[in-house]
N, C-alpha and C. Protein backbone atom coordinates (compact mmCIF):
# COMPACT_ATOMS: atom_id res chain seq x y z
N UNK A 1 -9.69 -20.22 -21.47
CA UNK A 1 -8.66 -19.62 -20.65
C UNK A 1 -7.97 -18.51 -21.43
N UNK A 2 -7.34 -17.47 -20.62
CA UNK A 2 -7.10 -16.66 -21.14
C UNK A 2 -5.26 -16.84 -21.60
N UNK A 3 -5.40 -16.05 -22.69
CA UNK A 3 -3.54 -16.26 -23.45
C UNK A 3 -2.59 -15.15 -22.94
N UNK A 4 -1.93 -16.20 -22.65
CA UNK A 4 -0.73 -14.61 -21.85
C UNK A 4 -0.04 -14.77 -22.98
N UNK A 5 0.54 -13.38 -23.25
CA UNK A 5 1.48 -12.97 -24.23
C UNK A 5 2.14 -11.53 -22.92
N UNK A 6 3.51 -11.38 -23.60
CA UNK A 6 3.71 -9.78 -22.98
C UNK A 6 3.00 -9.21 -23.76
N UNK A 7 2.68 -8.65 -24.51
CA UNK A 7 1.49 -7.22 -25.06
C UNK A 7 0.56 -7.65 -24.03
N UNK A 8 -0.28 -8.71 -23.98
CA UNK A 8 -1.51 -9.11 -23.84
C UNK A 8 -1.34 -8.17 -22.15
N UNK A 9 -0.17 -8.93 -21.30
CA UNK A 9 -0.12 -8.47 -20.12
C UNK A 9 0.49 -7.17 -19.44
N UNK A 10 1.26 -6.51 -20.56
CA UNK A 10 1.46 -5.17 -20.36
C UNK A 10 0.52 -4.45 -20.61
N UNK A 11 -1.03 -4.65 -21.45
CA UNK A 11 -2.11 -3.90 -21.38
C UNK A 11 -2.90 -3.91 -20.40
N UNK A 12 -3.04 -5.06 -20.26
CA UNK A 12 -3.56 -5.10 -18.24
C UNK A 12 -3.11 -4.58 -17.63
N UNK A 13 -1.28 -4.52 -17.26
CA UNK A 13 -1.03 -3.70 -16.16
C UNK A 13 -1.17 -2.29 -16.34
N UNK A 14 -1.09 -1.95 -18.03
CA UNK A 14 -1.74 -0.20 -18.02
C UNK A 14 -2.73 0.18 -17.85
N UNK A 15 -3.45 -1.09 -17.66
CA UNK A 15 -5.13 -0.83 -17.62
C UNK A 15 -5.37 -0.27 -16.22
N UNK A 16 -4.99 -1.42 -15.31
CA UNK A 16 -4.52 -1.43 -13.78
C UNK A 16 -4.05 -0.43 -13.32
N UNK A 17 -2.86 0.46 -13.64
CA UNK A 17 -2.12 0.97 -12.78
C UNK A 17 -1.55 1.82 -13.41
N UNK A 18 -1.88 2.24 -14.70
CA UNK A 18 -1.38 3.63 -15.29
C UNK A 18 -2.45 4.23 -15.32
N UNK A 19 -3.07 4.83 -13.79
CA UNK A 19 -3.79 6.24 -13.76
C UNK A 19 -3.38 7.12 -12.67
N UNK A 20 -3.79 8.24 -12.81
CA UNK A 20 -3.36 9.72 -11.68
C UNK A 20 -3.26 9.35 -10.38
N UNK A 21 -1.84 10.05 -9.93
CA UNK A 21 -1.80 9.51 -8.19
C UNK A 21 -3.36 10.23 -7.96
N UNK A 22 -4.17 11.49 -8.38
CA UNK A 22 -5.73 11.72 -8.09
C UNK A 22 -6.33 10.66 -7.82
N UNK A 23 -6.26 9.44 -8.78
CA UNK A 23 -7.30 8.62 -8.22
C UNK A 23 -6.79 7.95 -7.02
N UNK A 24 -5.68 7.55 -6.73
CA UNK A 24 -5.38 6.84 -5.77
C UNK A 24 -5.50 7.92 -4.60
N UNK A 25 -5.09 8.95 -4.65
CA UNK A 25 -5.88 9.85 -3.37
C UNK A 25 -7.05 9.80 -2.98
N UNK A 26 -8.29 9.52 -4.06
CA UNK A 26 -9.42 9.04 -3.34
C UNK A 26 -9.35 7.95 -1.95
N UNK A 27 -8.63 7.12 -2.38
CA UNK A 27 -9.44 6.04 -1.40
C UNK A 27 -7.93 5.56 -0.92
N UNK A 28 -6.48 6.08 -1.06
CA UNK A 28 -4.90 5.40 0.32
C UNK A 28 -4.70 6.97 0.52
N UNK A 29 -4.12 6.32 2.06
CA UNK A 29 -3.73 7.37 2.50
C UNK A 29 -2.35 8.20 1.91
N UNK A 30 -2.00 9.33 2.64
CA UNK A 30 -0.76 10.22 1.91
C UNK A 30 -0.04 9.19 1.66
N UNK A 31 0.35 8.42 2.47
CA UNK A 31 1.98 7.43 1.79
C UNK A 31 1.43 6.19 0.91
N UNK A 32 -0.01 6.15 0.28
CA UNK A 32 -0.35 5.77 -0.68
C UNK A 32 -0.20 3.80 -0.46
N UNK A 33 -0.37 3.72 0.81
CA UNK A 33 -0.41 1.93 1.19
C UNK A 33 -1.35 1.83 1.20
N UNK A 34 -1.07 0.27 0.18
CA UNK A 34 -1.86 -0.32 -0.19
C UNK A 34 -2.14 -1.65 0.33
N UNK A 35 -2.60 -1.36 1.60
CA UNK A 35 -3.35 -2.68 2.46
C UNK A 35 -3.56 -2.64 3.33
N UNK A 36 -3.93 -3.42 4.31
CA UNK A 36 -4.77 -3.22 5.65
C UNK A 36 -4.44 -1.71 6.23
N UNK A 37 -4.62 -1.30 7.33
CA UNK A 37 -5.07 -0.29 8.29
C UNK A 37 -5.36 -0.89 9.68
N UNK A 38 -4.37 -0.43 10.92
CA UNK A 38 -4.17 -0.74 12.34
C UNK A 38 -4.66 -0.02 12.77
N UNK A 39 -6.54 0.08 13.40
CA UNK A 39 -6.87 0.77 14.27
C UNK A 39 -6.86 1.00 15.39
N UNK A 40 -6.21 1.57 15.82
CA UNK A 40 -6.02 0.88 17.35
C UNK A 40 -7.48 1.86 18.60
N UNK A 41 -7.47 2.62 17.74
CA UNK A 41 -9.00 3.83 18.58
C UNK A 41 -9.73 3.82 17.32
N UNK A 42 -10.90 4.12 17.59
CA UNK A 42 -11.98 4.12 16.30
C UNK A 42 -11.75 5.58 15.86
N UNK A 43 -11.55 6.54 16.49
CA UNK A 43 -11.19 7.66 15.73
C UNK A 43 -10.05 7.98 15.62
N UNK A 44 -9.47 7.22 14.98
CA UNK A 44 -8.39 7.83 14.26
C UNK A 44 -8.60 7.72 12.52
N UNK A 45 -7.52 8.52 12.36
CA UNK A 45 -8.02 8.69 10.82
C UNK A 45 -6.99 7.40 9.76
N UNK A 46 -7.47 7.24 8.83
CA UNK A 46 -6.70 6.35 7.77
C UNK A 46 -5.60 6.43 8.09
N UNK A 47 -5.09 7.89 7.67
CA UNK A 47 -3.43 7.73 7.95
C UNK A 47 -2.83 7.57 8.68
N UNK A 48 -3.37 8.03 10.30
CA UNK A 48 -3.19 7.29 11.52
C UNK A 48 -2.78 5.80 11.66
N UNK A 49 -3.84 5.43 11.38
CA UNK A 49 -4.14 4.01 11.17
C UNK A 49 -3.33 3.29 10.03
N UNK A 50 -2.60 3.57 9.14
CA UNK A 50 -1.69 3.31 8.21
C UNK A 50 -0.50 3.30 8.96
N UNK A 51 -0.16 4.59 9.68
CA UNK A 51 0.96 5.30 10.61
C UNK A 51 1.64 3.64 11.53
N UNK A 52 0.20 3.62 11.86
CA UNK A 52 0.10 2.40 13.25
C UNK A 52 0.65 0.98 12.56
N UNK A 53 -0.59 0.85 11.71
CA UNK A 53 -0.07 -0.45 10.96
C UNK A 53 1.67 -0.68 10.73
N UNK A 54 2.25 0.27 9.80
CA UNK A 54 3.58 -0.02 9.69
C UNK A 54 4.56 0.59 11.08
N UNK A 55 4.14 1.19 12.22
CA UNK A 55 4.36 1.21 13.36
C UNK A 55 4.77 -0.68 14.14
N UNK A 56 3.37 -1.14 14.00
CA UNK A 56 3.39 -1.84 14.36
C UNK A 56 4.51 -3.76 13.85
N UNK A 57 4.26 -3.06 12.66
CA UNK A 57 4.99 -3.85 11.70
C UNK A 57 6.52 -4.36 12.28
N UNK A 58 7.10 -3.12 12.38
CA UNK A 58 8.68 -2.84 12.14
C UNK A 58 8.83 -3.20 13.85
N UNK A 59 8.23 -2.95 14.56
CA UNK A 59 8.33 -3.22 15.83
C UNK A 59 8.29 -4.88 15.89
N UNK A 60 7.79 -5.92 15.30
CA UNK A 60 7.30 -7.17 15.82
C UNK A 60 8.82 -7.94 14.68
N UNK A 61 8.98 -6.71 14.10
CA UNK A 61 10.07 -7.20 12.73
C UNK A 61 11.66 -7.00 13.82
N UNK A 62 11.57 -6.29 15.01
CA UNK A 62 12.70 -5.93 15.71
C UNK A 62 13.84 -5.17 14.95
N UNK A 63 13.00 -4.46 13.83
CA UNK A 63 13.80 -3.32 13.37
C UNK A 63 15.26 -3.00 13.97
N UNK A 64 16.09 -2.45 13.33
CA UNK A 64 17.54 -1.44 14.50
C UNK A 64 17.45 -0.39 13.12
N UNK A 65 18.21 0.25 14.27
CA UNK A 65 18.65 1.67 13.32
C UNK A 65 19.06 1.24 12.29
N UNK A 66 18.82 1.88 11.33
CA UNK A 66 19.04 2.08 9.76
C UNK A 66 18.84 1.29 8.91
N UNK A 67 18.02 0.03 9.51
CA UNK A 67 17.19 -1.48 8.79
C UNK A 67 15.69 -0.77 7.95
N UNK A 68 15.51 -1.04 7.13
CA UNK A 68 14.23 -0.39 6.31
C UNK A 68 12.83 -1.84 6.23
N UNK A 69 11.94 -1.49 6.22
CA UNK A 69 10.90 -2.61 5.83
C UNK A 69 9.94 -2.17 4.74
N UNK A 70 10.01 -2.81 3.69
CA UNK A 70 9.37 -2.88 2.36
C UNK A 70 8.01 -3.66 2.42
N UNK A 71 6.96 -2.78 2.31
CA UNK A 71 5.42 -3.53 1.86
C UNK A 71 4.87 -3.28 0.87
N UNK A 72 4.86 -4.48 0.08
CA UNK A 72 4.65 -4.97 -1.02
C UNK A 72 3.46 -5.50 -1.19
């Protein structure tokens, strides 16, 4: 099994997640979410479909004005 130490696990997370928003432009959309995608038509594009997803989100969440929703 592996030994957690903090060094041990702050090198993982630099391993992980200290590289160029470039790479993450490859493959999330502009607002850079990171998880599913709501298609609701087959052609729509990622960000559409990102758009929708947290569209859909905040709506089932019964949002009001000036309430925010965080995805994590």
């Amino acid at each position: 099994l592996a030994t957690h130490t903090p060094r041990k696990d702050a090198e993982q997370i630099r391993f992980h997640y200290d590289v160029s928003d470039d790479f993450y432009a490859l493959w999330l959309d502009p607002r850079r979410v990171y998880s599913c995608a709501y298609y609701r038509d087959p052609s729509m594009t990622l960000a559409q479909a990102q758009e929708a997803k947290l569209d859909h989100i905040c709506r089932k969440l019964m949002l009001r004005p000036g309430e925010r929703f965080l995805d994590i």
